[in-house]
C-alpha atoms as a PDB file:
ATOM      1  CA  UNK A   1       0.000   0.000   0.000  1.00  0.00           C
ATOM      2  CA  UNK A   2       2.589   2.091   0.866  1.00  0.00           C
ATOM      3  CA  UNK A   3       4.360   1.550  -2.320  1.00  0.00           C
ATOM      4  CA  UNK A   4       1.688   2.218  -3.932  1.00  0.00           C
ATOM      5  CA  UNK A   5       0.860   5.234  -2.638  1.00  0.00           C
ATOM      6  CA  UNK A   6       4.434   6.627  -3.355  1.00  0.00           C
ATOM      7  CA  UNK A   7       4.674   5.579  -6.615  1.00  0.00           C
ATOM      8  CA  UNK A   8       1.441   7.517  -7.237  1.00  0.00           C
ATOM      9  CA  UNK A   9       2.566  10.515  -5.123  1.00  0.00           C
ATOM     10  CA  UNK A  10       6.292  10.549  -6.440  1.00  0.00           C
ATOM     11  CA  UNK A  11       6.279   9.601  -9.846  1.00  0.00           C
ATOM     12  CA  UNK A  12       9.368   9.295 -11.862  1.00  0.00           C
ATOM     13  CA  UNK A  13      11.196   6.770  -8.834  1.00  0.00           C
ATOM     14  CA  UNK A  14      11.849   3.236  -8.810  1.00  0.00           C
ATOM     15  CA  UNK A  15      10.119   3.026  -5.649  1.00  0.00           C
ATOM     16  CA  UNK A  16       9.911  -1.256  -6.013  1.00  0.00           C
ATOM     17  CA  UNK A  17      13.205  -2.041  -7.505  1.00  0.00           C
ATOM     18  CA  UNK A  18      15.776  -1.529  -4.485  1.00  0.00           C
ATOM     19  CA  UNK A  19      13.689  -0.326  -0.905  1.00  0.00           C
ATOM     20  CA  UNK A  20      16.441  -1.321   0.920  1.00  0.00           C
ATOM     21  CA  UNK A  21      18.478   1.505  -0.217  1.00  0.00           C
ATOM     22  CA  UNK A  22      16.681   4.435   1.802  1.00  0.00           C
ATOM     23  CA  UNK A  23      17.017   2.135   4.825  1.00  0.00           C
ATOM     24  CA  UNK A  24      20.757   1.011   4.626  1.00  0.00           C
ATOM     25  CA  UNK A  25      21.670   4.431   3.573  1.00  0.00           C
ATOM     26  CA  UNK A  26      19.722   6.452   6.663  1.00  0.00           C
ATOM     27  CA  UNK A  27      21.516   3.688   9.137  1.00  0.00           C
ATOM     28  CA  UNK A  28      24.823   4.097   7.709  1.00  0.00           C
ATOM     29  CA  UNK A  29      24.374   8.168   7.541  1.00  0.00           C
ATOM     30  CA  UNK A  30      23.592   8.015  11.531  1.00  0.00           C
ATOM     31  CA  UNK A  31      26.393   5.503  12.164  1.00  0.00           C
ATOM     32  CA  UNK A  32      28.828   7.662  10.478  1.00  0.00           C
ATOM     33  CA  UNK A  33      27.790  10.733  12.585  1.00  0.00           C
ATOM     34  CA  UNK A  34      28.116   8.694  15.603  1.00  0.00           C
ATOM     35  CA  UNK A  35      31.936   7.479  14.756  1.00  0.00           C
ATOM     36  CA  UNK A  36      32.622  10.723  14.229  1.00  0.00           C
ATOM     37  CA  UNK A  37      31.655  12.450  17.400  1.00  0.00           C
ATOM     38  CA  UNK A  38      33.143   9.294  19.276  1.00  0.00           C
ATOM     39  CA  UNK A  39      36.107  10.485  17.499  1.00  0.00           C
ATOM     40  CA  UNK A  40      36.126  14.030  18.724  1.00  0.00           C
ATOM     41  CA  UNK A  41      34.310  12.667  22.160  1.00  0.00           C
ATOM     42  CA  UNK A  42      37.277  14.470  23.895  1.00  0.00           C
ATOM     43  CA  UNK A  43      36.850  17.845  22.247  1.00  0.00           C
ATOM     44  CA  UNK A  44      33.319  19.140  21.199  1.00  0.00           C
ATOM     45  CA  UNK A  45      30.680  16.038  19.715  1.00  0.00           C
ATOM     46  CA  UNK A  46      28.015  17.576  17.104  1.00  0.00           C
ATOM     47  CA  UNK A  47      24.836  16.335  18.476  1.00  0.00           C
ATOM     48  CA  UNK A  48      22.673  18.497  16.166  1.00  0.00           C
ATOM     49  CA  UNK A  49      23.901  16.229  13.275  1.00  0.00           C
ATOM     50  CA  UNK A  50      21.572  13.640  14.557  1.00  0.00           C
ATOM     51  CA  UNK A  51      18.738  16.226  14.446  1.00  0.00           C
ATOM     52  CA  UNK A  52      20.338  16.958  10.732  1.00  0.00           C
ATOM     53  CA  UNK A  53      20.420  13.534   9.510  1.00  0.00           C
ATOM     54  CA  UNK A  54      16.721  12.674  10.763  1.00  0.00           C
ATOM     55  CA  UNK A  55      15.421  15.189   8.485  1.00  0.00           C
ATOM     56  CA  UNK A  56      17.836  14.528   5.573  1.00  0.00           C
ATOM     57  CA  UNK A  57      16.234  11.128   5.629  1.00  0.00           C
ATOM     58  CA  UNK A  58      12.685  12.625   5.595  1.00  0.00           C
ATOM     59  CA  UNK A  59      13.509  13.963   2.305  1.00  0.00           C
ATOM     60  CA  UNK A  60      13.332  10.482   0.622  1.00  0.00           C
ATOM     61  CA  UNK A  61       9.542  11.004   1.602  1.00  0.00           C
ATOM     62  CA  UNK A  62       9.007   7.907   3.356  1.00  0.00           C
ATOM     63  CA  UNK A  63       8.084   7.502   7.450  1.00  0.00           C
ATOM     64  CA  UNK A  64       9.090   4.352   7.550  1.00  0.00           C
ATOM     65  CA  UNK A  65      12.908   5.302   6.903  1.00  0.00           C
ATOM     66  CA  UNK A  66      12.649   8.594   8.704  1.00  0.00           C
ATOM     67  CA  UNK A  67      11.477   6.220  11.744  1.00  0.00           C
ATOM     68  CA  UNK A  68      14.805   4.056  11.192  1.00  0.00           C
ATOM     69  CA  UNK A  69      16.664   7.148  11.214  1.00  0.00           C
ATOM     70  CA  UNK A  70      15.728   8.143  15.076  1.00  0.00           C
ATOM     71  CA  UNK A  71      15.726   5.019  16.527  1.00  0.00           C
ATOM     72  CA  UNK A  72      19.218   4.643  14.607  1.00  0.00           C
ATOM     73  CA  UNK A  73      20.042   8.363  15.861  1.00  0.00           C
ATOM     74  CA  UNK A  74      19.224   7.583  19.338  1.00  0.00           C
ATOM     75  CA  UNK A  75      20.557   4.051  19.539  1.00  0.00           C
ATOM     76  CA  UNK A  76      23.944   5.873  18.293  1.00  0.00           C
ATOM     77  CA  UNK A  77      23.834   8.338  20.798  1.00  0.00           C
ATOM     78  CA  UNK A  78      23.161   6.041  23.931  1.00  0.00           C
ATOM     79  CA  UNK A  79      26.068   4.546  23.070  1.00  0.00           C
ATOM     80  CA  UNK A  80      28.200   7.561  23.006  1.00  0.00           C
ATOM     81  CA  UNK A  81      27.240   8.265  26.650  1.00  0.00           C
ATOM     82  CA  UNK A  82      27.779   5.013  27.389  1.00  0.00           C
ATOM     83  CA  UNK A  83      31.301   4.152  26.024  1.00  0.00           C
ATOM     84  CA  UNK A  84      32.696   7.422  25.494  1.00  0.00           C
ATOM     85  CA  UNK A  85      33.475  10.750  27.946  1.00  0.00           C
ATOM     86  CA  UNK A  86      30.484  12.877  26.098  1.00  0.00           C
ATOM     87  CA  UNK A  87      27.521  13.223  28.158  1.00  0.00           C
ATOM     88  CA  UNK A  88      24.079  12.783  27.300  1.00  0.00           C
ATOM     89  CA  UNK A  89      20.584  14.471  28.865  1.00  0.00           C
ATOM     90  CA  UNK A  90      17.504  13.251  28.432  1.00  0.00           C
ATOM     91  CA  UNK A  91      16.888  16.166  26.903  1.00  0.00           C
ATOM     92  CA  UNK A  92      18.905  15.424  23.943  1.00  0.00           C
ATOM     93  CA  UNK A  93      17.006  12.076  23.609  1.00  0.00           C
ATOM     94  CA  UNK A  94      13.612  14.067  23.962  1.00  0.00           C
ATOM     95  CA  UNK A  95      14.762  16.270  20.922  1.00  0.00           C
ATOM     96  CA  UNK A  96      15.450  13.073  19.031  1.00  0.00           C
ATOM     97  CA  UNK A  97      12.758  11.328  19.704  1.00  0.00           C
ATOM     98  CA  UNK A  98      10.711  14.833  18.622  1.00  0.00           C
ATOM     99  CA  UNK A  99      12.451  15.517  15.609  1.00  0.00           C
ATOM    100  CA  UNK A 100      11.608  12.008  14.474  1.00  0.00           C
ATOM    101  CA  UNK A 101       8.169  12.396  14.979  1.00  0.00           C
ATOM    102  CA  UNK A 102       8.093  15.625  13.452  1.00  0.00           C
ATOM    103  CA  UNK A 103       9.980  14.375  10.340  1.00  0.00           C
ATOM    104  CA  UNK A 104       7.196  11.534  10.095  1.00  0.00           C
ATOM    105  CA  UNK A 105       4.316  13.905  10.643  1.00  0.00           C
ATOM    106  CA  UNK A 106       5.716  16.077   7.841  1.00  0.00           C
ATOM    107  CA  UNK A 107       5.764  13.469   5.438  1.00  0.00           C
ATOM    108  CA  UNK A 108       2.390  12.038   5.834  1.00  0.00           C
ATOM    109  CA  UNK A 109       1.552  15.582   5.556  1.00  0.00           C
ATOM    110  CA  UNK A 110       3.188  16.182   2.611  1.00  0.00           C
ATOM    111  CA  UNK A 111       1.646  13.223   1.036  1.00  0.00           C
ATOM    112  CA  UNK A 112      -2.001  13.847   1.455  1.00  0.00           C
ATOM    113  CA  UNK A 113      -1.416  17.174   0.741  1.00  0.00           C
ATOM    114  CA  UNK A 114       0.267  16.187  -2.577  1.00  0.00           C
ATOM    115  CA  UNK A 115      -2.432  13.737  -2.766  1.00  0.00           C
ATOM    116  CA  UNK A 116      -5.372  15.643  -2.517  1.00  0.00           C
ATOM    117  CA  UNK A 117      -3.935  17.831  -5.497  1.00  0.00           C
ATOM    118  CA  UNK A 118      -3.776  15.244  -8.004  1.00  0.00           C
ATOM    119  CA  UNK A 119      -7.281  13.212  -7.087  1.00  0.00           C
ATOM    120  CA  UNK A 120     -10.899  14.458  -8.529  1.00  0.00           C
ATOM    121  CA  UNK A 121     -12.859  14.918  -5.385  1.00  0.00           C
ATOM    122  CA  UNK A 122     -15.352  12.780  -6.213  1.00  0.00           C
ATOM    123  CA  UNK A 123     -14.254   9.798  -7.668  1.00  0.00           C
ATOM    124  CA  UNK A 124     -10.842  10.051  -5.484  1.00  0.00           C
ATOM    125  CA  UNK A 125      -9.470   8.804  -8.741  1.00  0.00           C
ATOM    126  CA  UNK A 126      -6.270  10.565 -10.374  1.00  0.00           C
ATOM    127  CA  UNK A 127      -7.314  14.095 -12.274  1.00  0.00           C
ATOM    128  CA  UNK A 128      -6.741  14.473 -15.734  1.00  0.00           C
ATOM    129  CA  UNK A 129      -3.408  16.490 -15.249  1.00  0.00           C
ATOM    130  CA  UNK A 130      -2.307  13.957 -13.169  1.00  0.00           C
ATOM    131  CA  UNK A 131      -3.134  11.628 -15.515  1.00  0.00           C
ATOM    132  CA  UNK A 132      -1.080  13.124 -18.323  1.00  0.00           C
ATOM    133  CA  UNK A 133       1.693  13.656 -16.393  1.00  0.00           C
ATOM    134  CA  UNK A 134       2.267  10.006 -15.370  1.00  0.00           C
ATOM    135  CA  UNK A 135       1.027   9.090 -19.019  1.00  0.00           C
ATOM    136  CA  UNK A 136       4.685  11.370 -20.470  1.00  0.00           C
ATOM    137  CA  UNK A 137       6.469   9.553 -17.879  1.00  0.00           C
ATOM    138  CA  UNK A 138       5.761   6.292 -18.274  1.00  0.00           C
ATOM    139  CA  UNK A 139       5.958   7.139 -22.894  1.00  0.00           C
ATOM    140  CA  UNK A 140       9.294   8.263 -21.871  1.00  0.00           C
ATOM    141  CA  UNK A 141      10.087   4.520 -20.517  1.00  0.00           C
ATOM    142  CA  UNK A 142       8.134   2.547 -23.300  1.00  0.00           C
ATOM    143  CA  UNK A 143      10.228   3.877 -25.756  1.00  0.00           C
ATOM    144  CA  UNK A 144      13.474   3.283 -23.930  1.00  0.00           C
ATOM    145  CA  UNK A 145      12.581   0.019 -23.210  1.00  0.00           C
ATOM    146  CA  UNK A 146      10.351  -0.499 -26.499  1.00  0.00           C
ATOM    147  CA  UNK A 147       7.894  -1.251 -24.858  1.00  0.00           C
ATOM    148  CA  UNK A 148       3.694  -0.818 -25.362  1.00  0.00           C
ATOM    149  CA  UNK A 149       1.406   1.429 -23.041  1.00  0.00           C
ATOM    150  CA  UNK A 150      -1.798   1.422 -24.086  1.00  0.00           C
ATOM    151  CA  UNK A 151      -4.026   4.144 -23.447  1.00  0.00           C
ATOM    152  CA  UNK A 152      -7.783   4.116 -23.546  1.00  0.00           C
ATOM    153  CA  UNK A 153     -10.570   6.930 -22.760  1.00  0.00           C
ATOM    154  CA  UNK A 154     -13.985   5.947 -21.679  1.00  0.00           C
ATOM    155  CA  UNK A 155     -17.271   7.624 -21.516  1.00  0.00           C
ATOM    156  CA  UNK A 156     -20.518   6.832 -20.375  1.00  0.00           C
ATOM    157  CA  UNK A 157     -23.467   6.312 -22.837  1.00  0.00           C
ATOM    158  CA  UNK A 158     -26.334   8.499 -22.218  1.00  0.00           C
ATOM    159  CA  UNK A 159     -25.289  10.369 -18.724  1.00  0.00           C
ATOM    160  CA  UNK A 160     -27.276  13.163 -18.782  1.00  0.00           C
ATOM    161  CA  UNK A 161     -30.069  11.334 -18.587  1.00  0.00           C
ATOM    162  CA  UNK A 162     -29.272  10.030 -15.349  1.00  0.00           C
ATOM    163  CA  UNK A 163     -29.101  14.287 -14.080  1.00  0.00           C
ATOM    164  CA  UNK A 164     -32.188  14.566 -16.155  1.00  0.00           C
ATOM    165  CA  UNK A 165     -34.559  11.979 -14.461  1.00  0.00           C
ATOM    166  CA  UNK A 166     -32.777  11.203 -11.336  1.00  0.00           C
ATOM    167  CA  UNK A 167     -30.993  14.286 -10.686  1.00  0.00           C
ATOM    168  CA  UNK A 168     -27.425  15.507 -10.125  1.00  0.00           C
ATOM    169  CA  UNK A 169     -27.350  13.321  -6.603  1.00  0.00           C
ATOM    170  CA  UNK A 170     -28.075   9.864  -8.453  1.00  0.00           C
ATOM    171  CA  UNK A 171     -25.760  11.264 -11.257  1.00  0.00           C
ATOM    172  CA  UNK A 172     -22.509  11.342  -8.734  1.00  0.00           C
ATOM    173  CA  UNK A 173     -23.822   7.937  -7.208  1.00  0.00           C
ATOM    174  CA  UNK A 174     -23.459   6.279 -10.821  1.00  0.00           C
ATOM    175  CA  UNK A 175     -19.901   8.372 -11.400  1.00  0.00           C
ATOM    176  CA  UNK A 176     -18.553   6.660  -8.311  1.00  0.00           C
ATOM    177  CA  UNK A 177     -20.067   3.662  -8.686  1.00  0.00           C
ATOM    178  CA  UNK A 178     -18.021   3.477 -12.313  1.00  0.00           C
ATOM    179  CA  UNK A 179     -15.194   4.744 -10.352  1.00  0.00           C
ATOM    180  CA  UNK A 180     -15.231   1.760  -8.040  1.00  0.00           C
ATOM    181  CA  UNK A 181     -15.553  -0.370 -10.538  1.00  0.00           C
ATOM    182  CA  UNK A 182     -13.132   0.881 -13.151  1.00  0.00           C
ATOM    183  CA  UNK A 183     -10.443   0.764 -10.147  1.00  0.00           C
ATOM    184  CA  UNK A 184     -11.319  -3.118  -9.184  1.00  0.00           C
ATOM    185  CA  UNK A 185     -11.110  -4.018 -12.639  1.00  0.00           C
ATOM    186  CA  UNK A 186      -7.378  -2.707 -13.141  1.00  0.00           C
ATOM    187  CA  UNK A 187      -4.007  -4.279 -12.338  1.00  0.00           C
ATOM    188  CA  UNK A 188      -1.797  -2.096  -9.444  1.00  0.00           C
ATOM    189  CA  UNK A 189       0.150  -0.894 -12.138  1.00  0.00           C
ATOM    190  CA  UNK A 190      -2.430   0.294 -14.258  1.00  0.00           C
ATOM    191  CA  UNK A 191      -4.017   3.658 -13.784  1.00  0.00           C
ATOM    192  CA  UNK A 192      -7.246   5.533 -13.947  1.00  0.00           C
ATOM    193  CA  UNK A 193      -8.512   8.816 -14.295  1.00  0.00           C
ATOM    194  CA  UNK A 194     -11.137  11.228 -14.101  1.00  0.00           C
ATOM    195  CA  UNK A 195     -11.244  13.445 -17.282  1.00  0.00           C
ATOM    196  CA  UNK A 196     -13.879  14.935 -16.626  1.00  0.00           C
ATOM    197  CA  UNK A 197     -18.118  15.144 -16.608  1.00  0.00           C
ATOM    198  CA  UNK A 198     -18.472  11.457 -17.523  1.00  0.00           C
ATOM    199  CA  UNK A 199     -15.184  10.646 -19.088  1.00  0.00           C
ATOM    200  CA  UNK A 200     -12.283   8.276 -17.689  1.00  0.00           C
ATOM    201  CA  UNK A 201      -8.732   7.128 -19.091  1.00  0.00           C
ATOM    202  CA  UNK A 202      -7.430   4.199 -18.368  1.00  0.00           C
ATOM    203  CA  UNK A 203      -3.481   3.595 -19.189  1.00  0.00           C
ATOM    204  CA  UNK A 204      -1.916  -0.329 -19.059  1.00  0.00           C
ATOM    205  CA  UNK A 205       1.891  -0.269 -19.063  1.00  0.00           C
ATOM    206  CA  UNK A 206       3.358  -3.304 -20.725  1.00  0.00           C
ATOM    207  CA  UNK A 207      -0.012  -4.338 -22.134  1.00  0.00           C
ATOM    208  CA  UNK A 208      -0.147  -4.596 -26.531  1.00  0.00           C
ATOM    209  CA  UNK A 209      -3.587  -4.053 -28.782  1.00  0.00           C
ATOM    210  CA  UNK A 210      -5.486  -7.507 -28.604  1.00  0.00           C
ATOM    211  CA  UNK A 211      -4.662  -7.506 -24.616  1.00  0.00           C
ATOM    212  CA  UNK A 212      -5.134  -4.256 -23.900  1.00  0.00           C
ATOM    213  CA  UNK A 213      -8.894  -4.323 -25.998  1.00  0.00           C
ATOM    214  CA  UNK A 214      -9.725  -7.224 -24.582  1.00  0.00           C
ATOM    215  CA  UNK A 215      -9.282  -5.992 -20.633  1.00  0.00           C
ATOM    216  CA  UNK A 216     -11.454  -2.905 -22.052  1.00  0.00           C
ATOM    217  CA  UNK A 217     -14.250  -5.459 -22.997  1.00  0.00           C
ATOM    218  CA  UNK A 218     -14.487  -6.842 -19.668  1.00  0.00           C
ATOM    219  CA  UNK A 219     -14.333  -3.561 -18.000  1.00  0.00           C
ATOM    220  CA  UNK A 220     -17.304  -2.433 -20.252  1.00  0.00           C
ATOM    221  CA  UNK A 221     -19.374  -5.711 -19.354  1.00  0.00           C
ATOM    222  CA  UNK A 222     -18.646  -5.081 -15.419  1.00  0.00           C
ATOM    223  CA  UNK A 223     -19.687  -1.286 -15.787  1.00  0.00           C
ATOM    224  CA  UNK A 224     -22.865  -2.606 -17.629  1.00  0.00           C
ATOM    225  CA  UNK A 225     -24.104  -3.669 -14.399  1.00  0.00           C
ATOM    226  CA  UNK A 226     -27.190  -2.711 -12.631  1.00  0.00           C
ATOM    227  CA  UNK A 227     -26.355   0.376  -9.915  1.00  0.00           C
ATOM    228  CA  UNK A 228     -28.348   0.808  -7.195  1.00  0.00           C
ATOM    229  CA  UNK A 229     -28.986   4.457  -6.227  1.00  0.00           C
ATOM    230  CA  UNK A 230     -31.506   4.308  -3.641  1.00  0.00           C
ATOM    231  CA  UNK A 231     -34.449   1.998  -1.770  1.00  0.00           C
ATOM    232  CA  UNK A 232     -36.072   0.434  -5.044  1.00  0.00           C
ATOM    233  CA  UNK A 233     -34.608   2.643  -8.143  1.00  0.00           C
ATOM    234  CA  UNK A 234     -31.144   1.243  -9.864  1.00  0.00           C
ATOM    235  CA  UNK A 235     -29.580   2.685 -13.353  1.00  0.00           C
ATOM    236  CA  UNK A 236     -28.109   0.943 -15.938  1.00  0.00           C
ATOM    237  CA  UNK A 237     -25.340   2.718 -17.899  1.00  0.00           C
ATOM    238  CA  UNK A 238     -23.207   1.340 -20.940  1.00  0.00           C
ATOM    239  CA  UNK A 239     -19.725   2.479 -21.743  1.00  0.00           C
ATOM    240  CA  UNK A 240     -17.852   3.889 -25.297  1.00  0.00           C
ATOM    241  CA  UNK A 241     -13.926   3.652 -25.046  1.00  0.00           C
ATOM    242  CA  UNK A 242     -11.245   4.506 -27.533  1.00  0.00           C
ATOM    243  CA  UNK A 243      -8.250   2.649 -27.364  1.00  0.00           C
ATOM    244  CA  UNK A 244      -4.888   4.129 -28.438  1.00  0.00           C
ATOM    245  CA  UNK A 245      -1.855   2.112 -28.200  1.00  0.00           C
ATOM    246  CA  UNK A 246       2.180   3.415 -28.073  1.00  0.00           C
ATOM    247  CA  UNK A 247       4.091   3.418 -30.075  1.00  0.00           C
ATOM    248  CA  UNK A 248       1.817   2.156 -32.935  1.00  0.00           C
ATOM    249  CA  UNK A 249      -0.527   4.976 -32.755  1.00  0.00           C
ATOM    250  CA  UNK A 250       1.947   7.530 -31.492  1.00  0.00           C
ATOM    251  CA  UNK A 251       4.484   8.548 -29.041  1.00  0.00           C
ATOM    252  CA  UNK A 252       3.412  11.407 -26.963  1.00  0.00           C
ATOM    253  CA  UNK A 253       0.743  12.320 -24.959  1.00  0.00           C
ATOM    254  CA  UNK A 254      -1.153  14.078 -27.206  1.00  0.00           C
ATOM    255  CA  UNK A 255      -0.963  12.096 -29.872  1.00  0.00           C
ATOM    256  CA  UNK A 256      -1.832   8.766 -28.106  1.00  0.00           C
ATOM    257  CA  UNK A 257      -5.242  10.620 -26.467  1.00  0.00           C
ATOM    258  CA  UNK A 258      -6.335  12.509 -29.836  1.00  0.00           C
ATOM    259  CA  UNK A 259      -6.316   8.625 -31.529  1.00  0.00           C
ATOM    260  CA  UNK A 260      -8.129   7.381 -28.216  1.00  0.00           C
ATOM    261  CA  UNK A 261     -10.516  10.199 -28.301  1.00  0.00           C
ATOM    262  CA  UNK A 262     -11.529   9.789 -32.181  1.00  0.00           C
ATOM    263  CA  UNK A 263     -11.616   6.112 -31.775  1.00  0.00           C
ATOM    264  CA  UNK A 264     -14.256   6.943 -28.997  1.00  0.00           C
ATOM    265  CA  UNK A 265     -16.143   9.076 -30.849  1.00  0.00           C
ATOM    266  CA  UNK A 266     -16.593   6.495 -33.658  1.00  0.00           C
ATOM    267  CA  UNK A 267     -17.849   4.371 -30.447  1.00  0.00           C
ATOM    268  CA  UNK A 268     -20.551   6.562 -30.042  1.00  0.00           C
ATOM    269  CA  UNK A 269     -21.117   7.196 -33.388  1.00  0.00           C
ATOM    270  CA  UNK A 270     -21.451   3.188 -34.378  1.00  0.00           C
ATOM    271  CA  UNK A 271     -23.697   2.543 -31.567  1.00  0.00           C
ATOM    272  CA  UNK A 272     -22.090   2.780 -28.617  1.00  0.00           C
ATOM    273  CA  UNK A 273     -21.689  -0.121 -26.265  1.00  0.00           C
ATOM    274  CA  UNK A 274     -18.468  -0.802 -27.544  1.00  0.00           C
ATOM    275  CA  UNK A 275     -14.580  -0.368 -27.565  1.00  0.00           C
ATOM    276  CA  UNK A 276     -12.898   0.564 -30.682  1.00  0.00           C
ATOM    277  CA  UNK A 277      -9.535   0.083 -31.226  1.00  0.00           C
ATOM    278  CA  UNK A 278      -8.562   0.565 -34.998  1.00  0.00           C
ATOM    279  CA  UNK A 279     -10.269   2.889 -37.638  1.00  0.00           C
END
């Protein structure tokens, strides 16, 4: 979850790859700050670079590590006062012990704060600009790698009738209903999108034309699904998507979504109900 979360926050950073490096690097950062005030224990030890090196590990944005760092930090200095002439206070333990949980707090904060700026409020799914930015990222890899992202925008058949009949309230019950669904139907890697009114993207790394349609397909039979909006009324909405895949159809952004977003109008324009993935 965490990982998740991160990757989603932080883009850009192989957050999977190597996790033991933020942890081995904040121990070893506090244990060379430690032999080096045991080394000047007789002259004037730099306890503040504890404090320093507690929030220098906050900065890889995880409160796990920053955690590691303090207890690390404090273990360090313990055994300073132990085994060396320096003197310790609880005070100085106190201001560890603070400036830890101040370094954690500050990330978390940082997080949902970060967070909140790249999620639609209602769905809670990413926001279009978001969405585009991961999208240039993760182009930027395919075609490094040579590798296919496939990229597909979806939008509900007949909305506004919903809003019409039912009203706006019953409208933003179906929207996160889709929401829920679109984001059970997905892989972790995968991501989705709000775009906006009734419209989603959907983007599968790794995942080629016949693959990529066919996940599309299923996802369009689970949205056609009966949605219950109160006591004794339910909706049934279809789905039109436009699938674009890299680098056949393209290699940037806005190439890849203009091809998703005419396939989706011939969708709609062919009856709807459907994906369409070639012209």
């Amino acid at each position: 979850m965490i990982q998740q979360l991160r990757a989603v926050v932080w883009p850009g950073v192989d957050h999977e790859s190597r996790p033991w490096v933020g942890f081995a690097t904040a121990v070893a950062g506090m244990a060379v700050i430690t032999a080096y005030n045991g080394l000047v224990a007789d002259e004037e030890p730099m306890f503040a670079l504890y404090l320093l090196g507690i929030m220098t590990s906050a900065l890889r944005y995880d409160a796990r590590i920053a955690t590691v760092a303090g207890v690390t930090a404090g273990a360090g200095w313990l055994a300073l006062t132990a085994w060396t002439p320096i003197t310790g206070s609880a005070g100085e333990f106190v201001m560890i012990a603070a400036c830890t949980v101040l370094a954690h707090l500050l990330i978390r904060r940082a997080g949902a704060l970060r967070l909140s700026s790249i999620s639609d409020n209602l769905t809670g799914l990413l926001n279009r600009s978001h969405f585009e930015e991961r999208l240039a990222f993760e182009l930027l890899r395919a075609a490094r790698y040579r590798r296919t992202v496939a990229v597909a925008l979806l939008d509900l058949d007949a909305f506004k009738q919903v809003n019409d009949t039912l009203g706006h309230m019953a409208g933003d019950r179906v929207l996160l209903e889709v929401a829920q669904r679109l984001r059970a139907s997905v892989r972790r890697t995968d991501l989705v999108a709000r775009f906006g009114g009734d419209e989603f993207a959907v983007m599968l790394p790794e995942t080629d034309g016949p693959d990529a349609e066919a996940k599309l397909n299923e996802i369009r039979v689970v949205i056609d699904r009966a949605i219950r909006i109160r006591e004794g009324v339910e909706v049934t909405v279809t789905s039109s998507t436009g699938l674009a895949v890299a680098l056949v159809d393209g290699g940037d952004t806005t190439s890849l979504l203009t091809v998703a977003d005419q396939r989706l109008m011939t969708a709609k324009q062919s009856g709807r109900n459907r994906v369409v993935a070639a012209t």
